[in-house]
PDB file of N, CA and C in Angstrom:
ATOM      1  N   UNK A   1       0.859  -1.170   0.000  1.00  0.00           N
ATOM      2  CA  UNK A   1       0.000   0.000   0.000  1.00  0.00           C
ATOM      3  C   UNK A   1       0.905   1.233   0.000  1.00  0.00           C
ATOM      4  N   UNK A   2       0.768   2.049  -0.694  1.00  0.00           N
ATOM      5  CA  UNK A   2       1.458   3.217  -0.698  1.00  0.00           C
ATOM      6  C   UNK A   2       0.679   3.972  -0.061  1.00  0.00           C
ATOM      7  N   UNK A   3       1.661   4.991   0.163  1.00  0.00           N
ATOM      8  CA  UNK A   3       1.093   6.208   1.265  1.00  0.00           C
ATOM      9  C   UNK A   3       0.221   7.195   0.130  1.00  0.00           C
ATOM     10  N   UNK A   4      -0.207   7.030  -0.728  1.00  0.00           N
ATOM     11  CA  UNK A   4      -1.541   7.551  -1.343  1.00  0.00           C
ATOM     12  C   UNK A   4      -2.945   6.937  -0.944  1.00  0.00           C
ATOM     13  N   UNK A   5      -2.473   6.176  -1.511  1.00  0.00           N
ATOM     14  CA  UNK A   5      -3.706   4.613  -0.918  1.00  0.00           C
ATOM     15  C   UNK A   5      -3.758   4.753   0.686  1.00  0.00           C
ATOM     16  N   UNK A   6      -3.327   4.882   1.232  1.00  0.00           N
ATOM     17  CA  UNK A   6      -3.428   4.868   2.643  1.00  0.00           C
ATOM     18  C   UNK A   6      -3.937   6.231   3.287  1.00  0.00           C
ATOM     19  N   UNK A   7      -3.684   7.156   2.345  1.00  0.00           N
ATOM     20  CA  UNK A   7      -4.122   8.832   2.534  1.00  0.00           C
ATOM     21  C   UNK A   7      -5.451   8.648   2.360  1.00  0.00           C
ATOM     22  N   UNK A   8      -6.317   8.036   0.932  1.00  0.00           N
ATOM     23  CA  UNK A   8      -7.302   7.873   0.386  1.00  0.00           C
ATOM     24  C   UNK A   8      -8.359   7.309   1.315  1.00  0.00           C
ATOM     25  N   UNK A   9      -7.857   5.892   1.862  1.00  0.00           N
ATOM     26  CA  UNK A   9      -8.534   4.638   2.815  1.00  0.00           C
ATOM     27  C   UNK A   9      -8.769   5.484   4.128  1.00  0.00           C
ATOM     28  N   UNK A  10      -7.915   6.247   4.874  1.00  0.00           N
ATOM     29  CA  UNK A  10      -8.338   7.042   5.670  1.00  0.00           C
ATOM     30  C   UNK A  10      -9.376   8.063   5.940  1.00  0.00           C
ATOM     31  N   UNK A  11      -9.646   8.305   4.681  1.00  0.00           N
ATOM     32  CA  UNK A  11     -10.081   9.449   4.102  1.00  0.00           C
ATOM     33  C   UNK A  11     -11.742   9.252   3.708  1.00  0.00           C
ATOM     34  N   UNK A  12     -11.535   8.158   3.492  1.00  0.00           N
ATOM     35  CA  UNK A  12     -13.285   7.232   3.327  1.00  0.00           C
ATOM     36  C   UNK A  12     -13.491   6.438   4.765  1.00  0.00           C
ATOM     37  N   UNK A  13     -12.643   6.322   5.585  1.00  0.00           N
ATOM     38  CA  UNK A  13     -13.085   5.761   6.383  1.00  0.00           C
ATOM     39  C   UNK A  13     -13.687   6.901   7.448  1.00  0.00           C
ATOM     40  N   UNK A  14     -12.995   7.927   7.511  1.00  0.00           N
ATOM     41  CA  UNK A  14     -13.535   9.085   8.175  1.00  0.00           C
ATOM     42  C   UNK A  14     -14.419   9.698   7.356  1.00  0.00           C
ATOM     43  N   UNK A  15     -14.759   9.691   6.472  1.00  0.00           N
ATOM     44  CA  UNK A  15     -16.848  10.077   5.553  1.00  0.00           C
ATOM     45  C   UNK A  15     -17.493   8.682   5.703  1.00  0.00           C
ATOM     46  N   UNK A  16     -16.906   7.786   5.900  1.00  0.00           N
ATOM     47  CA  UNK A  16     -17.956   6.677   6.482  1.00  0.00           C
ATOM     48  C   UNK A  16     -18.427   7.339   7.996  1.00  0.00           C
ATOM     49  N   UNK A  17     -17.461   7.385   8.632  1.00  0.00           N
ATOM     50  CA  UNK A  17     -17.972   7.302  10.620  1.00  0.00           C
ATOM     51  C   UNK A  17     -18.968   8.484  10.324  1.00  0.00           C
ATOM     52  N   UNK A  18     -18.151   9.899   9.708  1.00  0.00           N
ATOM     53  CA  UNK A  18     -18.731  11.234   9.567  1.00  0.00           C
ATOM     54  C   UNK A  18     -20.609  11.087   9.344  1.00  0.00           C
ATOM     55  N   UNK A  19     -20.766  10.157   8.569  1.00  0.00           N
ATOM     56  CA  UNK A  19     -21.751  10.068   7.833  1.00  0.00           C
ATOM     57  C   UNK A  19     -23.005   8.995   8.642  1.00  0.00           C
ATOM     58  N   UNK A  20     -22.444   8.220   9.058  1.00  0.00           N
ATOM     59  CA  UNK A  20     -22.643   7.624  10.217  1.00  0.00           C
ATOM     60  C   UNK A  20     -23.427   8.546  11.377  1.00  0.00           C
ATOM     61  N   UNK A  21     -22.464   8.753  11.791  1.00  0.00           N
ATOM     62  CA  UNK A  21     -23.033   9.664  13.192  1.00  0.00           C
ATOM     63  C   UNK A  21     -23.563  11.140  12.708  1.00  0.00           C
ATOM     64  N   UNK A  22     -23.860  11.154  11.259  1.00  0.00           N
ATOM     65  CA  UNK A  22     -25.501  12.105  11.302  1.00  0.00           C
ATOM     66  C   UNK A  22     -26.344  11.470  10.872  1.00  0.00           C
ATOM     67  N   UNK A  23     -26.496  10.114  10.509  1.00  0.00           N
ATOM     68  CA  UNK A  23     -27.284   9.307  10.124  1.00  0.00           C
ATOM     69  C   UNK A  23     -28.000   8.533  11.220  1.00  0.00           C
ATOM     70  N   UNK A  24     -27.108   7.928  12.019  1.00  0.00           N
ATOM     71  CA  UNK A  24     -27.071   7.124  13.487  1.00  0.00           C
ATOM     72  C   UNK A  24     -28.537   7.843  14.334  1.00  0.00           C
ATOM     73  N   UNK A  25     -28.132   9.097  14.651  1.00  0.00           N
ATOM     74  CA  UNK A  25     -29.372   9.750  15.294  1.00  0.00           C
ATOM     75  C   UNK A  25     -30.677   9.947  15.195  1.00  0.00           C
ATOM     76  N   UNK A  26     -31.257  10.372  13.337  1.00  0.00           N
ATOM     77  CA  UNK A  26     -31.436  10.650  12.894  1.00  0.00           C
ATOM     78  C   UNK A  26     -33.105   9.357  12.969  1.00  0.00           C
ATOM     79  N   UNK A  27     -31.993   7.926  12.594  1.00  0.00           N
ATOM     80  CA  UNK A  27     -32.656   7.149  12.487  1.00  0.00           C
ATOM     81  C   UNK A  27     -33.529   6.531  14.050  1.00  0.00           C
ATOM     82  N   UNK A  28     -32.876   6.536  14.700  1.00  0.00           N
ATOM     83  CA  UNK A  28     -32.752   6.297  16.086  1.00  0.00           C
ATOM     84  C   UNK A  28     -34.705   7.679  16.462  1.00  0.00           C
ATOM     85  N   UNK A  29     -34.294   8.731  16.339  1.00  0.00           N
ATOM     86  CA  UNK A  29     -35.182   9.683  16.608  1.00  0.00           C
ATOM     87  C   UNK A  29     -36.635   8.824  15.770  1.00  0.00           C
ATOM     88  N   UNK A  30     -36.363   8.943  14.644  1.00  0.00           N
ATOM     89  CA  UNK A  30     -37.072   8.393  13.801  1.00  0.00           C
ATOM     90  C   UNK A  30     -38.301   6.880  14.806  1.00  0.00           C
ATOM     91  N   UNK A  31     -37.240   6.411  14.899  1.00  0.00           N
ATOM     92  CA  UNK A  31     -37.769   4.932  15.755  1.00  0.00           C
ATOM     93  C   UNK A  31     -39.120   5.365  16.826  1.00  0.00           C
ATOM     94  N   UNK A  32     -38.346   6.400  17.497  1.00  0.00           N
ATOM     95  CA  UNK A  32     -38.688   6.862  19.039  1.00  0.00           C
ATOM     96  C   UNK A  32     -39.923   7.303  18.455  1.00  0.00           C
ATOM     97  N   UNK A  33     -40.100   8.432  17.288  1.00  0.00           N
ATOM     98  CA  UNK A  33     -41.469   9.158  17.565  1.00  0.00           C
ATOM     99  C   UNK A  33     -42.526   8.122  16.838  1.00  0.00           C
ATOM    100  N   UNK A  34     -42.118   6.893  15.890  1.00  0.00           N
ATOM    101  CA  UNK A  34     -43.016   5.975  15.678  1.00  0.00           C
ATOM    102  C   UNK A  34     -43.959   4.904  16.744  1.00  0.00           C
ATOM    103  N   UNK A  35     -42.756   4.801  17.703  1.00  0.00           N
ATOM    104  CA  UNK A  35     -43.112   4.002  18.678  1.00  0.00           C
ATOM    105  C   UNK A  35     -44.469   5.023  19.670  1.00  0.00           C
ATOM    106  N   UNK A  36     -43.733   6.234  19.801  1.00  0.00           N
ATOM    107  CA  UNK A  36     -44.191   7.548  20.881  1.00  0.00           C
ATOM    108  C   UNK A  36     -46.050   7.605  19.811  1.00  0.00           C
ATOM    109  N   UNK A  37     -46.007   7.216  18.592  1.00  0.00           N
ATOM    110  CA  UNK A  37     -47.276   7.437  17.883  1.00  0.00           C
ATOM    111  C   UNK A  37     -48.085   6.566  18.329  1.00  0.00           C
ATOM    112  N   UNK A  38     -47.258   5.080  18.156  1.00  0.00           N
ATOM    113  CA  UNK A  38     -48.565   3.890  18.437  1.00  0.00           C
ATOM    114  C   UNK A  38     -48.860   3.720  19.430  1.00  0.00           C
ATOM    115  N   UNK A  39     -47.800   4.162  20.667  1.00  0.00           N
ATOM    116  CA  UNK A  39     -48.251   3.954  22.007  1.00  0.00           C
ATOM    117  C   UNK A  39     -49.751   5.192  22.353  1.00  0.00           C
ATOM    118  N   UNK A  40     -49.453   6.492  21.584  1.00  0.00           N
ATOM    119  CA  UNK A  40     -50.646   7.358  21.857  1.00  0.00           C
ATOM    120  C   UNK A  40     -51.739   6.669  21.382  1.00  0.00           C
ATOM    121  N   UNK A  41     -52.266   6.412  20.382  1.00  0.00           N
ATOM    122  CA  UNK A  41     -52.721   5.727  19.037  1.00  0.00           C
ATOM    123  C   UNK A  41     -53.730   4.456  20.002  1.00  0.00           C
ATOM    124  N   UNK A  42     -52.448   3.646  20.858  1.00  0.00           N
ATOM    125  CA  UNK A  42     -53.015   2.645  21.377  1.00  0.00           C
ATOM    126  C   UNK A  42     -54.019   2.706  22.677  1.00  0.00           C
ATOM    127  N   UNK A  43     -53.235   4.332  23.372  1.00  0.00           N
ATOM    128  CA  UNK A  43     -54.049   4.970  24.658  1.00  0.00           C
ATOM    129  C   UNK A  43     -55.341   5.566  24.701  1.00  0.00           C
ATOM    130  N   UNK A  44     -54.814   5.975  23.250  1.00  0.00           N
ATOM    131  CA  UNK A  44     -56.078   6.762  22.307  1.00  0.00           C
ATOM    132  C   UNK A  44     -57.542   5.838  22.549  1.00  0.00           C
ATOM    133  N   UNK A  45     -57.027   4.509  22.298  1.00  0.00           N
ATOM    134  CA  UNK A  45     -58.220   3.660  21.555  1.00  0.00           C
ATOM    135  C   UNK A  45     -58.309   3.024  22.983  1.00  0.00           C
ATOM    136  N   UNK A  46     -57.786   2.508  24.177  1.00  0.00           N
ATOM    137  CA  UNK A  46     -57.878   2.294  24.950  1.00  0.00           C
ATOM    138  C   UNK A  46     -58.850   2.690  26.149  1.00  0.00           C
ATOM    139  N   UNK A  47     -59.328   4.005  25.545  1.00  0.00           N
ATOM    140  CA  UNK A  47     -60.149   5.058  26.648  1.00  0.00           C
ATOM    141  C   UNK A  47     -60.856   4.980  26.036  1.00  0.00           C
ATOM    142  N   UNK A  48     -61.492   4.716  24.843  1.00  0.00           N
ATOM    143  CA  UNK A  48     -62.766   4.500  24.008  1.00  0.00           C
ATOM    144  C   UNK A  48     -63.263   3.163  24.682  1.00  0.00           C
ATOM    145  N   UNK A  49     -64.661   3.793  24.647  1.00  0.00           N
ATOM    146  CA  UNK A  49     -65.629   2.623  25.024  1.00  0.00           C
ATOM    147  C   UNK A  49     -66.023   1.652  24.056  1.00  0.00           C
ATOM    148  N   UNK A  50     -66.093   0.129  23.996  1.00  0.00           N
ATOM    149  CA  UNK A  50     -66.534  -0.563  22.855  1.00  0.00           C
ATOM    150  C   UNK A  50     -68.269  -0.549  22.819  1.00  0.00           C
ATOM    151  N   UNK A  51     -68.347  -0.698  21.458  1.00  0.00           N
ATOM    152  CA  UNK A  51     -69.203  -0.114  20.948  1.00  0.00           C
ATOM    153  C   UNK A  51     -69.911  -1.941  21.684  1.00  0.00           C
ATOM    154  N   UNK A  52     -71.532  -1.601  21.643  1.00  0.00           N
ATOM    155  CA  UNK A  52     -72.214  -2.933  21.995  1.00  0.00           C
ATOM    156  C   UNK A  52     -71.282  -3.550  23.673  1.00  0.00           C
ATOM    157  N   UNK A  53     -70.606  -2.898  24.263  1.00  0.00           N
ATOM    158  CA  UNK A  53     -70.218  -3.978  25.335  1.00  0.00           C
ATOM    159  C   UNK A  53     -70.797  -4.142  26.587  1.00  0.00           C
ATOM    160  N   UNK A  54     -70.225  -3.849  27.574  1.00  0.00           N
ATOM    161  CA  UNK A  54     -70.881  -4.283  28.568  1.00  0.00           C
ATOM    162  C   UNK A  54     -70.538  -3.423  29.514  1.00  0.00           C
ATOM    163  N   UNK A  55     -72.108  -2.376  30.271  1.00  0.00           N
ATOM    164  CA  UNK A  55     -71.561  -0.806  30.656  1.00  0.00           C
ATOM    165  C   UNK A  55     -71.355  -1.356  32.061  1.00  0.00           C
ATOM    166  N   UNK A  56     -70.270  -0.492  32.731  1.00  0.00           N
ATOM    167  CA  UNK A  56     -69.843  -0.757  34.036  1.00  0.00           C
ATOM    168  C   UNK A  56     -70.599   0.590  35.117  1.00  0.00           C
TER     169      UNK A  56
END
């Protein structure tokens, strides 16, 4: 490997991590407010009364 090649390989390996850790978060956030939806979604429907059931 010459010290070009080795300048280069460095050089993609740091726009890999770079790219990474604005991606990493990004996706991660992503996760959280899907989950943060169905859990409302599910609380949502949870406090609804079923229709035809049986009144307490």
């Amino acid at each position: 490997m010459t010290y070009r090649e080795y300048v280069l390989a460095a050089y993609a390996v740091f726009a890999a991590v770079l790219a990474w850790d604005y991606v990493a978060p990004r996706l991660r956030m992503a996760q959280l407010r899907r989950a943060a939806r169905r859990e409302a979604a599910r609380r949502a429907t949870a406090k609804q009364p079923l229709a035809g059931g049986l009144q307490r």
